[in-house]
C-alpha atoms as a PDB file:
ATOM      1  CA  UNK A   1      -2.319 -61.667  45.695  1.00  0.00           C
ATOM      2  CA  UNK A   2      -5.739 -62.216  46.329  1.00  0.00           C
ATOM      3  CA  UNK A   3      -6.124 -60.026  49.254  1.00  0.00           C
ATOM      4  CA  UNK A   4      -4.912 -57.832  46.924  1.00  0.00           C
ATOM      5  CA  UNK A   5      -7.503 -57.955  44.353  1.00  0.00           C
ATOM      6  CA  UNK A   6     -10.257 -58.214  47.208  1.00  0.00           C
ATOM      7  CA  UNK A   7      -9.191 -55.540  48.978  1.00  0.00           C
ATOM      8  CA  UNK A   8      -8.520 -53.461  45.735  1.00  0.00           C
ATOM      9  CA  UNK A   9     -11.925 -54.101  44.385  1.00  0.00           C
ATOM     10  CA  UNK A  10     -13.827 -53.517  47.871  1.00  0.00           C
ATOM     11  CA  UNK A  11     -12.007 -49.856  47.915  1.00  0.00           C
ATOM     12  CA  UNK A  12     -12.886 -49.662  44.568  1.00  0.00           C
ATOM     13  CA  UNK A  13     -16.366 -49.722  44.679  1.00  0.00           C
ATOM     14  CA  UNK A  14     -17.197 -48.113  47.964  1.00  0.00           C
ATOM     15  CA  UNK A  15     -15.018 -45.023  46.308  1.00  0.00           C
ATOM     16  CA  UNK A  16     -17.076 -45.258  43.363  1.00  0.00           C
ATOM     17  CA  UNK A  17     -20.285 -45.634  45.524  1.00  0.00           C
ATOM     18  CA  UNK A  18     -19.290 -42.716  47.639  1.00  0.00           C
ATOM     19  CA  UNK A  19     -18.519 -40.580  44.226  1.00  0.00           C
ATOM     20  CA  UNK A  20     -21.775 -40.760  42.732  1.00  0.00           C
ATOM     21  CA  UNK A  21     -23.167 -39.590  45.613  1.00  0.00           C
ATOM     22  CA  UNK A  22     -25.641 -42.802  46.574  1.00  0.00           C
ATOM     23  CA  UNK A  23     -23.434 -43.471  49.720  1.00  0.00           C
ATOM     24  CA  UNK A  24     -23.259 -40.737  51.674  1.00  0.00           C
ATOM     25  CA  UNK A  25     -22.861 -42.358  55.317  1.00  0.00           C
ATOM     26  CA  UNK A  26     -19.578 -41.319  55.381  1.00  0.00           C
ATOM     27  CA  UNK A  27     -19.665 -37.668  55.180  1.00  0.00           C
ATOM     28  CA  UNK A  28     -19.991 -37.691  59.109  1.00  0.00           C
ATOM     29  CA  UNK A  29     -17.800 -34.638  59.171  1.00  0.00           C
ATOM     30  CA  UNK A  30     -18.351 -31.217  57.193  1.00  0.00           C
ATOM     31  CA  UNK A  31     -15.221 -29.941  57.030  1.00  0.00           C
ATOM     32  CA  UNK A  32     -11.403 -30.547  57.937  1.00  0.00           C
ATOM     33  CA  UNK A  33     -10.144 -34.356  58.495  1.00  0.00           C
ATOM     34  CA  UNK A  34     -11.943 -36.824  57.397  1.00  0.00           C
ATOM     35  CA  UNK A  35     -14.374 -35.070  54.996  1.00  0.00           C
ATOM     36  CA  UNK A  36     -13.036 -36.542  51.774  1.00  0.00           C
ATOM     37  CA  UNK A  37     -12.050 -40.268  53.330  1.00  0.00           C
ATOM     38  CA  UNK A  38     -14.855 -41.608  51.339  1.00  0.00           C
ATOM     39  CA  UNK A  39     -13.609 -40.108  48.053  1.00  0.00           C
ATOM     40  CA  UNK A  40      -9.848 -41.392  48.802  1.00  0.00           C
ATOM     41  CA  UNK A  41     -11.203 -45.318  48.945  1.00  0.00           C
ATOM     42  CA  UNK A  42     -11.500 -44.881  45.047  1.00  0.00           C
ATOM     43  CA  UNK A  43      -7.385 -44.307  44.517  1.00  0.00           C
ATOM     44  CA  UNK A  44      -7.164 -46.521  47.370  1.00  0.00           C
ATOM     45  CA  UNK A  45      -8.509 -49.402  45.643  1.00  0.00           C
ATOM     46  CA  UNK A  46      -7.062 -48.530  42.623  1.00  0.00           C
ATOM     47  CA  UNK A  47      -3.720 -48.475  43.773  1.00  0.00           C
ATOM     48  CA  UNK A  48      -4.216 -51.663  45.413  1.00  0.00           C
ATOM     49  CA  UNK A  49      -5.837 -53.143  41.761  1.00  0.00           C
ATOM     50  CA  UNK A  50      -2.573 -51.739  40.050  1.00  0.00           C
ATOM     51  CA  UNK A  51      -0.053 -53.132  42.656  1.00  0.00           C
ATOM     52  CA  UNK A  52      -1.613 -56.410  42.653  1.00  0.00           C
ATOM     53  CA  UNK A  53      -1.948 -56.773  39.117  1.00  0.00           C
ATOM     54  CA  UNK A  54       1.647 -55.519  38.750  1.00  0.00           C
ATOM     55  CA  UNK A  55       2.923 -58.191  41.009  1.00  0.00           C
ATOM     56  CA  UNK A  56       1.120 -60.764  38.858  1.00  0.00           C
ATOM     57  CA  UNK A  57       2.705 -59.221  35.396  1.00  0.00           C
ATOM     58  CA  UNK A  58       6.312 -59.377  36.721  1.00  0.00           C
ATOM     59  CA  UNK A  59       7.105 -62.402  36.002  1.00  0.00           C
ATOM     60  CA  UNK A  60       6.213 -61.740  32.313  1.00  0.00           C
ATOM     61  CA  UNK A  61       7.252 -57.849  31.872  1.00  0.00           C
ATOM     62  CA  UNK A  62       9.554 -56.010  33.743  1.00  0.00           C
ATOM     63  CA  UNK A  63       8.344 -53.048  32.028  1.00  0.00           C
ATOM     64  CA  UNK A  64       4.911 -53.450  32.559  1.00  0.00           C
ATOM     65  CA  UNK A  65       5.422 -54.050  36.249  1.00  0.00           C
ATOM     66  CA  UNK A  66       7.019 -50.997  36.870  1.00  0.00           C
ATOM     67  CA  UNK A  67       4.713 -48.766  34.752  1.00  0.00           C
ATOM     68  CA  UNK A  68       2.296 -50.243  37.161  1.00  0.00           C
ATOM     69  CA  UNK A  69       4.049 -50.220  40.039  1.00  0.00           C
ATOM     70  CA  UNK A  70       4.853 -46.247  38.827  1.00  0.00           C
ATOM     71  CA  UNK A  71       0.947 -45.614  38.514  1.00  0.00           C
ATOM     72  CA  UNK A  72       0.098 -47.509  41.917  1.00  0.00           C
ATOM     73  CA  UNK A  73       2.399 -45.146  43.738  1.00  0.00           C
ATOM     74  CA  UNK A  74       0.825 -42.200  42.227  1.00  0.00           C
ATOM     75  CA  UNK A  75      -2.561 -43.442  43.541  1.00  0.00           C
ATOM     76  CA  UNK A  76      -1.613 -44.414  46.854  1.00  0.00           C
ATOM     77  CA  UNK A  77      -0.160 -40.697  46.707  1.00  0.00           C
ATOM     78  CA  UNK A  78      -3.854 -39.467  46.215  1.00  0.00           C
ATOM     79  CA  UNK A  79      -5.178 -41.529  48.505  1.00  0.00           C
ATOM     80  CA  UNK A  80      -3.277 -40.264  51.444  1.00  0.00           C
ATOM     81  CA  UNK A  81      -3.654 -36.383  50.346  1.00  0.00           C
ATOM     82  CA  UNK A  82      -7.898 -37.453  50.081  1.00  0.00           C
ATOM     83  CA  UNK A  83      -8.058 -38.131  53.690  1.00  0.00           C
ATOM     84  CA  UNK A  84      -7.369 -34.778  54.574  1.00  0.00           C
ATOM     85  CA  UNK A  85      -8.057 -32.867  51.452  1.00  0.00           C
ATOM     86  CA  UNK A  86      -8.726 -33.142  47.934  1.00  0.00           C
ATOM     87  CA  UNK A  87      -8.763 -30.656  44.883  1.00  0.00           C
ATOM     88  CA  UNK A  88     -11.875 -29.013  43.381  1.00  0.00           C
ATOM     89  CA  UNK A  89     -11.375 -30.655  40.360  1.00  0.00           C
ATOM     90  CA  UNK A  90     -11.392 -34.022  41.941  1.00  0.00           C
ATOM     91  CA  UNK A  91     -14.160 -33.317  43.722  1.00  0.00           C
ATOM     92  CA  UNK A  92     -18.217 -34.575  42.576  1.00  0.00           C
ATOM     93  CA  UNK A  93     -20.406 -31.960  41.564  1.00  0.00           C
ATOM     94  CA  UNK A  94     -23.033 -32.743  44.139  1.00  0.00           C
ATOM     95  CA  UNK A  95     -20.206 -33.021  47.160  1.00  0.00           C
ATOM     96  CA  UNK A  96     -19.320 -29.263  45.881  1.00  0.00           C
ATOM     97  CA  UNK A  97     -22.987 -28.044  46.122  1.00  0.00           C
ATOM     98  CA  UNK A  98     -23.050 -29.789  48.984  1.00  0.00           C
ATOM     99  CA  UNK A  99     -20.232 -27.629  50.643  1.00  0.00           C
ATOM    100  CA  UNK A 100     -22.094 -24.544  49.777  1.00  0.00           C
ATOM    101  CA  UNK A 101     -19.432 -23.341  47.216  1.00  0.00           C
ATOM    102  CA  UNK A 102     -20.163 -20.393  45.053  1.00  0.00           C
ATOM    103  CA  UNK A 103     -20.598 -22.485  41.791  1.00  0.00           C
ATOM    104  CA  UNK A 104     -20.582 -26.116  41.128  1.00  0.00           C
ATOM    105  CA  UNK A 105     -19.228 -25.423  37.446  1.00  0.00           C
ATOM    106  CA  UNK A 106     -15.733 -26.577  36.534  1.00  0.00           C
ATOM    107  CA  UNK A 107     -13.261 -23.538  35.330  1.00  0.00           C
ATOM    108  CA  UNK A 108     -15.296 -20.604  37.644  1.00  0.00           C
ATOM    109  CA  UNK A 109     -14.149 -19.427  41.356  1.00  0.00           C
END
């Protein structure tokens, strides 16, 4: 269980480091694999944070666990697909801009 929590919050943070754009060691590659890795450690850790705290509820509420459990799948889900890809709408601002797209602005092409 406490791996759990270590490992969630570790992902966690270097996810939300990595969002706001103040880590940017990561971006090693422009484009295809690998150029949204650092983005995916944020659902990472958060599915590990909703596992983990899952695991500890169970004993308590089975319904809570598998809401949980439900929501830690998703994330893991997301995870995976941000290692090779992630949609525009998950995507920072500045990583956008960064990638040279037309506009940075949420609803235009």
């Amino acid at each position: 269980m406490t791996a759990g929590l270590l490992l969630g919050v570790v992902f966690l943070v270097l996810g939300v480091v990595a969002y706001s754009g103040r880590w940017k060691g990561w971006m090693r590659v422009r484009r295809g694999f690998g150029s949204t890795i650092g983005f995916a450690w944020l659902w990472l850790g958060a599915a590990f944070l909703a596992a983990t705290v899952g695991l500890l509820v169970s004993p308590y509420s089975r319904e809570l666990f598998a809401v949980l459990l439900g929501a830690a799948a998703i994330l893991l889900l997301v995870a995976i697909m941000g290692v090779f890809w992630l949609p525009r709408f998950l995507l920072p601002r500045w990583y956008r801009a960064w990638r040279g797209e037309a506009s940075t602005k949420g609803g235009q092409a």
